[in-house]
Protein backbone atom coordinates (compact mmCIF):
# COMPACT_ATOMS: atom_id res chain seq x y z
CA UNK A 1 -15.57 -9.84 -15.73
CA UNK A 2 -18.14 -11.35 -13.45
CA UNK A 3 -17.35 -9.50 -10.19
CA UNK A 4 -18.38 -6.31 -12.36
CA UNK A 5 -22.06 -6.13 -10.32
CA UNK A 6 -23.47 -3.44 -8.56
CA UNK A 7 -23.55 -2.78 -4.99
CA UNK A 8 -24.93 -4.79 -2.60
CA UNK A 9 -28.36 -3.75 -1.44
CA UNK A 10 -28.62 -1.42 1.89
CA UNK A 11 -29.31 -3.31 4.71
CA UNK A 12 -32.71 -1.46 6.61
CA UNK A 13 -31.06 -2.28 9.99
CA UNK A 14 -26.74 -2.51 9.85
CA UNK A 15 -25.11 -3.68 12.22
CA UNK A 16 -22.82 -1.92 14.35
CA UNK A 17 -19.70 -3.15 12.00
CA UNK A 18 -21.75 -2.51 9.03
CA UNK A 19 -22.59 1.50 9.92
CA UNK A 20 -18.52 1.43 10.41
CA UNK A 21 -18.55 -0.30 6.64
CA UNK A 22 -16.84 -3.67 7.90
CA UNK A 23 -19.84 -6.38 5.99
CA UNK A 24 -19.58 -9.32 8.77
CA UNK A 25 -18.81 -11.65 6.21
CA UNK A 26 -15.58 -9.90 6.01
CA UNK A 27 -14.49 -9.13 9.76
CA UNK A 28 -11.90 -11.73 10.30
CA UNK A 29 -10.15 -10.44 7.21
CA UNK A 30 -9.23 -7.04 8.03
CA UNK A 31 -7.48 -8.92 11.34
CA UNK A 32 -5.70 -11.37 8.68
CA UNK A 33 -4.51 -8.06 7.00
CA UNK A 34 -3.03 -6.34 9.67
CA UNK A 35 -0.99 -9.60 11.10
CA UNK A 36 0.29 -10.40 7.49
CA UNK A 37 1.39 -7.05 6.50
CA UNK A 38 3.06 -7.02 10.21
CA UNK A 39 5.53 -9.63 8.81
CA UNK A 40 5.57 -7.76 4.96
CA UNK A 41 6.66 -4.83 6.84
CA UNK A 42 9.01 -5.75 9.40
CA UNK A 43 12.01 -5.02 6.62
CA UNK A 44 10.96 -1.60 5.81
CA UNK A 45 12.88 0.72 8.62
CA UNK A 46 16.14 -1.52 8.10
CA UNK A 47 16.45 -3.87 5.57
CA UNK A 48 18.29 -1.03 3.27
CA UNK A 49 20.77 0.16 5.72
CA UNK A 50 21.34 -3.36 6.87
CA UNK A 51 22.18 -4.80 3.27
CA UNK A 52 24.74 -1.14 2.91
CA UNK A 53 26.08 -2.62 5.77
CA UNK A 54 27.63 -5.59 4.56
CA UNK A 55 28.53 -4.54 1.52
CA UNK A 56 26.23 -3.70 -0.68
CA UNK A 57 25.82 -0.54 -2.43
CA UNK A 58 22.75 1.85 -2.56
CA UNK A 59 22.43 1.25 -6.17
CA UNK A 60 22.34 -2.44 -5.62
CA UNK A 61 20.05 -2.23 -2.62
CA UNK A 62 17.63 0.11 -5.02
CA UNK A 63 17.76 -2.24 -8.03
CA UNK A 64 16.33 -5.01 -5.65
CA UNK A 65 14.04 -3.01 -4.55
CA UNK A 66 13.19 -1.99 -8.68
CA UNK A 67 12.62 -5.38 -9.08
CA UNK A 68 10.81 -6.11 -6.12
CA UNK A 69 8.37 -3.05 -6.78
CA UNK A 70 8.13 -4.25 -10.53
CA UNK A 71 6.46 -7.60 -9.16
CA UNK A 72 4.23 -6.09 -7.36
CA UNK A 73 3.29 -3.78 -9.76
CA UNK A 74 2.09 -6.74 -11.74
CA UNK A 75 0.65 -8.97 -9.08
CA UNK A 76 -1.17 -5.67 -7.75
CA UNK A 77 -2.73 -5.85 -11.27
CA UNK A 78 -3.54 -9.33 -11.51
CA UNK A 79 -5.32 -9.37 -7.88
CA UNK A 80 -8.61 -8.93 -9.53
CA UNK A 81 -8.29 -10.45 -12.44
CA UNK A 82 -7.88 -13.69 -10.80
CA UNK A 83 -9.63 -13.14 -8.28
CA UNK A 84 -12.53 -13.25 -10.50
CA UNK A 85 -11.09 -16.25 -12.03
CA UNK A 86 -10.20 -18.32 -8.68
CA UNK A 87 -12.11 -16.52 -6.35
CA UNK A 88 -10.65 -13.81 -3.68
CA UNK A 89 -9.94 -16.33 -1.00
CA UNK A 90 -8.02 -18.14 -3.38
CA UNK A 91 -5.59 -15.54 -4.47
CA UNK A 92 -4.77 -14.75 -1.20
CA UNK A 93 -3.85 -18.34 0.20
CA UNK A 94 -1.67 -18.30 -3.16
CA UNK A 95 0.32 -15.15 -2.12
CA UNK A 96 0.58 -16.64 1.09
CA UNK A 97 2.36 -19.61 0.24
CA UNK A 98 4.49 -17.68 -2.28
CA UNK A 99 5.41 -15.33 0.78
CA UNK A 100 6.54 -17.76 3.08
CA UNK A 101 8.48 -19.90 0.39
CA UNK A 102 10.23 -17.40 -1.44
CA UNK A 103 10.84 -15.16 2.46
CA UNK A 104 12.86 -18.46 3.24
CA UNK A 105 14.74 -18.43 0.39
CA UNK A 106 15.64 -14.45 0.06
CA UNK A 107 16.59 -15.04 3.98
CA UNK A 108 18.82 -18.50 3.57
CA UNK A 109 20.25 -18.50 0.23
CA UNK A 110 20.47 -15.13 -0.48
CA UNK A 111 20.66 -12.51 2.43
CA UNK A 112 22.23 -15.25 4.60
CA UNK A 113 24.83 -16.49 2.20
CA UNK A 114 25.57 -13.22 0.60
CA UNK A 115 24.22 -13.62 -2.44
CA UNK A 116 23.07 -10.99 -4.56
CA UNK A 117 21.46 -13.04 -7.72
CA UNK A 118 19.43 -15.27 -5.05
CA UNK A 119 18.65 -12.01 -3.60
CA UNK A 120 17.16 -10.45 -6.81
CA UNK A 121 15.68 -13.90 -7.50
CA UNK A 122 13.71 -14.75 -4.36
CA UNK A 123 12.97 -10.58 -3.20
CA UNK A 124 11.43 -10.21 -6.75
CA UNK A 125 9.30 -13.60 -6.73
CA UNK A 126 8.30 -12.63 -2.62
CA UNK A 127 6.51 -9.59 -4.47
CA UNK A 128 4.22 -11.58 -5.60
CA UNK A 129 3.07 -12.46 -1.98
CA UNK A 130 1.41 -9.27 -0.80
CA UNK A 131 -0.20 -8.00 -3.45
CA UNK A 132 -2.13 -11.41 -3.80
CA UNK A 133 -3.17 -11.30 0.01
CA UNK A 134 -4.26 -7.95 0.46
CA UNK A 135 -5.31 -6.83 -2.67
CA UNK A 136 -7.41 -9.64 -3.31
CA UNK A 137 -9.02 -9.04 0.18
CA UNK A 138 -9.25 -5.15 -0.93
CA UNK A 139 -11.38 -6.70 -4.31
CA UNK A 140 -13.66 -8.58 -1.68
CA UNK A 141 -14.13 -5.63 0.20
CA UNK A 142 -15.09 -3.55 -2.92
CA UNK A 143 -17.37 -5.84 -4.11
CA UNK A 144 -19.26 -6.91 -0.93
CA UNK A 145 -19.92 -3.06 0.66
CA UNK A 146 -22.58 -0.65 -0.53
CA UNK A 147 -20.93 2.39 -2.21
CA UNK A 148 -22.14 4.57 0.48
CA UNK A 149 -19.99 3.32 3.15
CA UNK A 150 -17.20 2.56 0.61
CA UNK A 151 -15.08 5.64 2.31
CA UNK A 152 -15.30 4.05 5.39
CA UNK A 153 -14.99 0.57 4.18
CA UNK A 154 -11.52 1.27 2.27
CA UNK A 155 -10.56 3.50 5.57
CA UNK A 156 -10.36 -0.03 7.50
CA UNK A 157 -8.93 -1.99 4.94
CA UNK A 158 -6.08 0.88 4.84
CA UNK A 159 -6.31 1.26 8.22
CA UNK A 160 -5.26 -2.21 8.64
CA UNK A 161 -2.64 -2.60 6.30
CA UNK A 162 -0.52 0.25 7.41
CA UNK A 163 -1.24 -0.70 11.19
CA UNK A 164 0.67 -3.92 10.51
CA UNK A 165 3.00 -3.01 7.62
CA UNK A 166 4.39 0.04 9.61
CA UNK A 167 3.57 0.35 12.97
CA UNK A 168 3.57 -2.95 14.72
CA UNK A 169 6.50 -3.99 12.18
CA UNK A 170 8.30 -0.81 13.29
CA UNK A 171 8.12 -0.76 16.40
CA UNK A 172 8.81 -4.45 16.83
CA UNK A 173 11.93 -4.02 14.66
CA UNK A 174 13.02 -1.15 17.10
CA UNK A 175 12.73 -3.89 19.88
CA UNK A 176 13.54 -6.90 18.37
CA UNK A 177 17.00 -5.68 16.69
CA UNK A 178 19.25 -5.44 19.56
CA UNK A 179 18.27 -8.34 21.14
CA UNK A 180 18.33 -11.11 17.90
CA UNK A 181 19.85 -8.80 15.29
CA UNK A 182 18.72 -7.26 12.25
CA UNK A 183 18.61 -11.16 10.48
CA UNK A 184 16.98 -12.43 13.45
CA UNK A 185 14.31 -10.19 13.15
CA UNK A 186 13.72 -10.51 9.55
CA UNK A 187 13.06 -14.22 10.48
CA UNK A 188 10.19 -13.10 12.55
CA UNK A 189 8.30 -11.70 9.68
CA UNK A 190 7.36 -15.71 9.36
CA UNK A 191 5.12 -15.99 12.35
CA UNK A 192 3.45 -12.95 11.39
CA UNK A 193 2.31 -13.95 7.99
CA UNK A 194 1.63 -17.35 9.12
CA UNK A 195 -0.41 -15.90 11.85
CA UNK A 196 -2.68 -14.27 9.08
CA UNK A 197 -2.80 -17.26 6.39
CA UNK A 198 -3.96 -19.18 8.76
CA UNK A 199 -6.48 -16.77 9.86
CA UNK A 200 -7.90 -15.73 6.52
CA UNK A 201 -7.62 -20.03 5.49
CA UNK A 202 -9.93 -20.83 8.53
CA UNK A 203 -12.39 -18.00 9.15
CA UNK A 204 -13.22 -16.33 5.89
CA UNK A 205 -15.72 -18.33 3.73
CA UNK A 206 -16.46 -17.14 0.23
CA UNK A 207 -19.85 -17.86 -1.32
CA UNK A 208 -20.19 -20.09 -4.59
CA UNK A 209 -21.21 -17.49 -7.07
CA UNK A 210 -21.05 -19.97 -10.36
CA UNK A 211 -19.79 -17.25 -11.83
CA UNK A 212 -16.20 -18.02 -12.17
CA UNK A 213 -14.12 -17.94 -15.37
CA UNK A 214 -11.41 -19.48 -16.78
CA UNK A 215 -7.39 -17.70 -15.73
CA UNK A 216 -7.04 -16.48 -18.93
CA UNK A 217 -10.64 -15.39 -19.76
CA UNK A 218 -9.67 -13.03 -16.41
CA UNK A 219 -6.25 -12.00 -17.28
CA UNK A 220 -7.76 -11.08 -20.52
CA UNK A 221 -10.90 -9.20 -19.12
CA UNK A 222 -8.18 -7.25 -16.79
CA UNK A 223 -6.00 -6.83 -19.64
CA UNK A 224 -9.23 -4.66 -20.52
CA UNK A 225 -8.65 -2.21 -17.59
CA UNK A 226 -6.29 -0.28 -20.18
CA UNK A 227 -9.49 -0.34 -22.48
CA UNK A 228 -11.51 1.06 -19.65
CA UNK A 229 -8.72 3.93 -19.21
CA UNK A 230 -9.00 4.94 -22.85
CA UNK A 231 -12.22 5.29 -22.41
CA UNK A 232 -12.50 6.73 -19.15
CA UNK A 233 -9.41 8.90 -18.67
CA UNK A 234 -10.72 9.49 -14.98
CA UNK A 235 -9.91 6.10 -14.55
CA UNK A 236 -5.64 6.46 -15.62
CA UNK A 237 -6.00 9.61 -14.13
CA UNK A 238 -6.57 8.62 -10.58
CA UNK A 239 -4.18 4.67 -11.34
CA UNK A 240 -1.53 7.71 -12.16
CA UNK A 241 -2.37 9.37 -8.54
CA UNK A 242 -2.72 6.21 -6.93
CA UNK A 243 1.30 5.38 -8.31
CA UNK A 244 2.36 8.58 -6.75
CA UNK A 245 0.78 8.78 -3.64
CA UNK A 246 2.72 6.26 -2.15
CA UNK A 247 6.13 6.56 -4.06
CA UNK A 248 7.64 8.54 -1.72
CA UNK A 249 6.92 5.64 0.78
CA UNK A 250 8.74 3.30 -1.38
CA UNK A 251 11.91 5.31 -1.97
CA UNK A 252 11.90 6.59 1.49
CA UNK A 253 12.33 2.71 2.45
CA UNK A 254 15.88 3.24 0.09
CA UNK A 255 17.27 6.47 0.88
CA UNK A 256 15.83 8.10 3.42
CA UNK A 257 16.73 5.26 5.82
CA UNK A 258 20.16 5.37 4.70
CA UNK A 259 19.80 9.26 5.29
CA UNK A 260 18.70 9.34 8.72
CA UNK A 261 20.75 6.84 10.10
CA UNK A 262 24.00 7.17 7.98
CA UNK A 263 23.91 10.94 7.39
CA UNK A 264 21.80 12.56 10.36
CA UNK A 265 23.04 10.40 12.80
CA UNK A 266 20.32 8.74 14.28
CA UNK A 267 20.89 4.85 15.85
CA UNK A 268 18.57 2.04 13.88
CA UNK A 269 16.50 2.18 16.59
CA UNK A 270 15.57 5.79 17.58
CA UNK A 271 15.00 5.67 13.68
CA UNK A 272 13.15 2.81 13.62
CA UNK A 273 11.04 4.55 16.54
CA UNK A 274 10.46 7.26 14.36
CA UNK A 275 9.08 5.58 11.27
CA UNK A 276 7.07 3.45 13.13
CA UNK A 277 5.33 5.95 14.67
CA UNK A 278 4.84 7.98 11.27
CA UNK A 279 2.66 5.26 10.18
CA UNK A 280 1.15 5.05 13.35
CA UNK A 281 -0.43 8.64 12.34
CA UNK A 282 -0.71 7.66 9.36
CA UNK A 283 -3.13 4.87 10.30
CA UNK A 284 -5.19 6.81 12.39
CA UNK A 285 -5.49 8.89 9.23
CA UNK A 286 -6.28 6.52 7.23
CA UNK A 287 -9.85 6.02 8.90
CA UNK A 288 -10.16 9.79 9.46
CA UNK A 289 -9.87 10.99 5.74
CA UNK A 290 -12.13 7.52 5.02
CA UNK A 291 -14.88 9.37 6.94
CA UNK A 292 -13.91 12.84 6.01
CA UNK A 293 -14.10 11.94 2.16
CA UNK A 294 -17.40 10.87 3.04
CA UNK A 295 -18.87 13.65 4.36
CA UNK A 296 -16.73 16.74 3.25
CA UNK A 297 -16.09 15.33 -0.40
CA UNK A 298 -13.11 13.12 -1.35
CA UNK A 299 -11.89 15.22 -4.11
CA UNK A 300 -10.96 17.92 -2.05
CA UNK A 301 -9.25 15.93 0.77
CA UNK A 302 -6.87 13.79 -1.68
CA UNK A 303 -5.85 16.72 -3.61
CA UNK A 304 -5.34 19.75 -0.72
CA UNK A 305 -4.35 17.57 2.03
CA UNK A 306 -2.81 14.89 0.39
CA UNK A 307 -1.28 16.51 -2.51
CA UNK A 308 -0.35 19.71 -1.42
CA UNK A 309 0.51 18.32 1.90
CA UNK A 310 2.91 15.20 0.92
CA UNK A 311 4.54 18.04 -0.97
CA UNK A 312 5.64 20.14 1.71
CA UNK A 313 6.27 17.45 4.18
CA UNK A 314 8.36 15.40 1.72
CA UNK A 315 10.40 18.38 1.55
CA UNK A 316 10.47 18.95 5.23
CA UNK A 317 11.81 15.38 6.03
CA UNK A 318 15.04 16.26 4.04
CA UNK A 319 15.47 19.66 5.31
CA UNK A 320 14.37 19.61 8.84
CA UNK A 321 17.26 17.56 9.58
CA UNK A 322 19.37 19.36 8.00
CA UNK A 323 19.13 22.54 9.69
CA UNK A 324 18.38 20.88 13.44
CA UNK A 325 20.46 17.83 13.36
CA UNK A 326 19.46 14.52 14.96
CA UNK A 327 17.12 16.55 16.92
CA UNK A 328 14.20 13.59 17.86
CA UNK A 329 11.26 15.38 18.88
CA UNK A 330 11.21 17.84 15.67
CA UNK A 331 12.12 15.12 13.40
CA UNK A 332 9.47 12.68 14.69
CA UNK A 333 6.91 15.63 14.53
CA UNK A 334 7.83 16.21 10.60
CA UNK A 335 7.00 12.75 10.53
CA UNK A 336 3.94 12.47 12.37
CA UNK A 337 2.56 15.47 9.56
CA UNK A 338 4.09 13.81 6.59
CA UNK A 339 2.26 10.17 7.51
CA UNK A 340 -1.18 11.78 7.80
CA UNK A 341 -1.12 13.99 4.39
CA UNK A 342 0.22 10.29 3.53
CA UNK A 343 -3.45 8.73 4.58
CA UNK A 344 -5.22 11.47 2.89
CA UNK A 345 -5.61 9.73 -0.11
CA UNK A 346 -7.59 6.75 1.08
CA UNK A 347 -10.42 8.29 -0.91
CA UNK A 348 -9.53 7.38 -3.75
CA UNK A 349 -10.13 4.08 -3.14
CA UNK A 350 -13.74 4.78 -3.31
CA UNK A 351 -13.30 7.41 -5.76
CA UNK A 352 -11.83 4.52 -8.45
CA UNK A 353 -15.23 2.37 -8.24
CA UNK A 354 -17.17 5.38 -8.85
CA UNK A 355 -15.93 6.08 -11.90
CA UNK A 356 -16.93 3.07 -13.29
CA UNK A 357 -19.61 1.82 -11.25
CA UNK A 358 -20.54 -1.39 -13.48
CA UNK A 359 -16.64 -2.24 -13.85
CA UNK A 360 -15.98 -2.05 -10.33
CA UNK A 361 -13.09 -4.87 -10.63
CA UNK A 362 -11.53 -3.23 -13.70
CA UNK A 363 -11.50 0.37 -11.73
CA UNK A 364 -9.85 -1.60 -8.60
CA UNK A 365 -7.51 -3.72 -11.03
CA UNK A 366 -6.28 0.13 -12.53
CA UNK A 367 -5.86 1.14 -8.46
CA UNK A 368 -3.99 -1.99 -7.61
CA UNK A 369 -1.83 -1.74 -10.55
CA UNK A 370 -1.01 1.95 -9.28
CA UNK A 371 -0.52 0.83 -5.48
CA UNK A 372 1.86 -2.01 -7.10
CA UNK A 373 3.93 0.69 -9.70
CA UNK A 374 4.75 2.90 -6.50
CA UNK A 375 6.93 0.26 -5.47
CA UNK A 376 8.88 0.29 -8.65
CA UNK A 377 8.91 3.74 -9.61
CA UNK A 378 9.76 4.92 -5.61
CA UNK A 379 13.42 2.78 -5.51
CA UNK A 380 13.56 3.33 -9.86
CA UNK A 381 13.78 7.35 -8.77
CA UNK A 382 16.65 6.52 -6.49
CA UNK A 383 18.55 4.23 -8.97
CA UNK A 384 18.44 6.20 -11.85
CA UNK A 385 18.86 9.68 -10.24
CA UNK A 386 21.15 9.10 -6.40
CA UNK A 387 24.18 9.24 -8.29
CA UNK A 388 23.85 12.26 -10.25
CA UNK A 389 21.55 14.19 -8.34
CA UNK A 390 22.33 13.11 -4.61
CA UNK A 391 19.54 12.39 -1.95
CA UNK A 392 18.58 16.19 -1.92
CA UNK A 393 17.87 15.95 -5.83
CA UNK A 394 15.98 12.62 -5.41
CA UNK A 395 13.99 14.19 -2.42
CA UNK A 396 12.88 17.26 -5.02
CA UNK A 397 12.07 15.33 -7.56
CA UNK A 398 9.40 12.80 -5.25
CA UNK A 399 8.31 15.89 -3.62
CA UNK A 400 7.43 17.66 -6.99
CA UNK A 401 5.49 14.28 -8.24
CA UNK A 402 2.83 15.58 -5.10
CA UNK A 403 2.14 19.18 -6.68
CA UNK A 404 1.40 16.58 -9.97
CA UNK A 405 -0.40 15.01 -8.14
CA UNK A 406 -2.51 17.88 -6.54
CA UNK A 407 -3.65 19.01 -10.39
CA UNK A 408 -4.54 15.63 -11.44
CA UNK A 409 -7.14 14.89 -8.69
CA UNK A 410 -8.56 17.86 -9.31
CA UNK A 411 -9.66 16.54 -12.62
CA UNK A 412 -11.29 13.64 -11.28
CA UNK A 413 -14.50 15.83 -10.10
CA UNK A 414 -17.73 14.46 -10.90
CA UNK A 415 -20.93 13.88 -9.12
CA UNK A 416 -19.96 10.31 -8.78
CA UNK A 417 -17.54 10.01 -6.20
CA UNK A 418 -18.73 12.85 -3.97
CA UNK A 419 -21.39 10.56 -2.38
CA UNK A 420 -22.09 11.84 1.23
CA UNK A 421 -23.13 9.17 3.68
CA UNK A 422 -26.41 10.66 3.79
CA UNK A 423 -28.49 6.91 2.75
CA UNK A 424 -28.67 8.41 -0.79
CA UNK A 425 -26.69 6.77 -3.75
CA UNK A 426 -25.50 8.56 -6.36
CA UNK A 427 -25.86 7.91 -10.05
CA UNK A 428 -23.26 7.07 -11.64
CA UNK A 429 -21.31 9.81 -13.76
């Protein structure tokens, strides 16, 4: 692939944004980011108990969300692929435009009109959108820093994402709901997104390498990423941690809403309080463990804090409730703990690129295609196991994928992707 380069060279005097590993060039994006996964993730707190609520069952709801997470498990893949091909700008302005169409037609002809095949139709096309726009920014950003300040780099870029996809879009949720309703404030996901097309369309230029290659030259280069993992098994290895470290995200959006609100007792909005401020923590994670990974070592950080952590927590948000009830304050602090161990693995988006330091795009293609399968195999958990195994089952079974998770980073040791920000760069493994 052509984006497979090495780092950028070191600059003898960085900026202020570049010793926090944001390359100018890039600035504006990370703020295009934040406002369009704002609008991606104004759904998340509700969308699952609201669609139970009219009629639908939990199976149902989880299927669309199957399908959903099964598009992005693909687009996630092809973001660097065709990024190479089209250029990163380009991918994103095309998920944008598939957002906002298909958004209007899940919302109108499907969620409006109560129509479950126009719901599968348009949700599962809409998962296109995100994975295009973010993950294609998350290629630029791999390719444009120097691997030293690739912790810190990925720590924004994370940072970022989760402060729009789950803070600002929960708390906004928790206001906007009881004043336009639960399908009013879906509608507002528009000017959100919009906000951020237009932000990434006008004020992030991309420079004319002359390197670009035909769509399917690309999408056959990526198709090479499953090469790469035969033979670099470090490289599956930490795609299969990537898939579970955010699966219990994904099915949370399913069940546990339906839990909390349906079972525990908590109103949409006290719940909607609750998540949002989750990911709040988690975001201010996501640039701590960035930095920590850095300097402590970002094996040790994704697999003791983030696998061993998730695991407990996981656990903790099922039972926690059950033993105190719709008791706020210890709920939201269960929470609070189980959205940081959550950010703990933002190394490993600077762990991937070590591995393969002259396939950079292939290594971030494998991560993206993990980041995308979480959102299939998170509501797939809860389709195929609700019914015979009941939330507390499914809740064992996502918590258990963490303590899988825990062993396999372990494995992904290697001088490599243990560079400390020192101004040293290591070689590659």
């Amino acid at each position: 692939m052509s984006a497979n380069v090495s780092s950028p060279p070191v600059e003898e005097h960085p900026s202020l944004l570049q010793r926090q590993g944001i390359e100018p060039v890039l600035k504006w994006g990370f703020l295009a980011v934040a406002l369009f996964m704002v609008g991606d993730g104004l759904e998340q707190g509700f969308l699952s108990p609201y669609l139970t609520s009219t009629g639908f069952t939990v199976g149902q709801v989880a299927t669309l969300f199957s399908v959903y997470g099964a598009v992005v498990a693909v687009s996630s893949w092809l973001a660097g692929a065709l990024s190479d091909a089209w250029g990163c700008k380009r991918v994103m302005m095309i998920g944008f435009i598939i957002w906002v169409a298909f958004h209007v037609v899940f919302l109108g002809l499907g969620v409006g009109a109560h129509n479950y095949p126009w719901m599968l139709v348009s949700y599962g096309i809409r998962g296109v959108g995100y994975p295009f726009f973010a993950y294609g920014f998350l290629v630029w950003v791999t390719l444009q820093t120097p691997r030293r300040s690739m912790g810190k780099a990925v720590g924004w870029f994370w940072f970022c994402d989760t402060v729009g996809f789950g803070v600002i879009s929960g708390y906004l949720a928790g206001f906007g709901i009881p004043v336009v309703g639960m399908l009013g404030t879906l509608w507002l996901s528009l000017i959100f997104v919009g906000a951020g097309g237009i932000i990434a369309f006008a004020l992030l230029h991309e420079a004319k390498t002359g390197t670009r290659v035909s769509v399917g030259s690309a999408v056959s280069s990526a198709l090479e990423s499953f090469k790469l993992m035969a033979e670099r098994p470090k490289v599956g290895i930490g795609g299969l941690v990537r898939v579970i470290n955010t699966t219990s995200l994904y099915a949370f959006g399913v069940y546990m809403t339906v839990y909390m609100t349906q079972n525990v007792g908590f109103s949409a909005t006290k719940w909607q309080s609750i998540w949002a401020t989750m990911l709040f923590a988690n975001v201010l994670g996501n640039l701590f463990f960035g930095y920590l990974g850095d300097k402590l070592g970002r094996v040790n950080v994704v697999a003791w804090i983030g696998g061993l952590g998730c695991f407990v927590t996981v656990a903790a948000m099922y039972y926690v409730p059950q033993w105190v009830g719709a008791n706020y304050p210890l709920v939201l602090l269960v929470s609070i703990l189980y959205g940081l161990c959550l950010s703990a693995y933002v190394p490993l988006s600077a762990i991937m690129p070590a591995l393969a330091p002259e396939r950079k795009a292939l290594a971030v293609s494998v991560l993206n295609l993990g980041a995308g399968l979480s959102n299939f195999i998170g509501p797939a958990i809860v389709s195929l196991f609700i019914a015979p195994l009941g939330m507390v089952g499914v809740n064992w079974i996502i918590a258990g994928l963490y303590i899988v998770s825990l062993l396999l980073t372990l494995v992904l040791r290697s001088p490599a992707v243990e560079v400390r920000d020192t101004g040293e760069e290591a070689e590659a493994a």
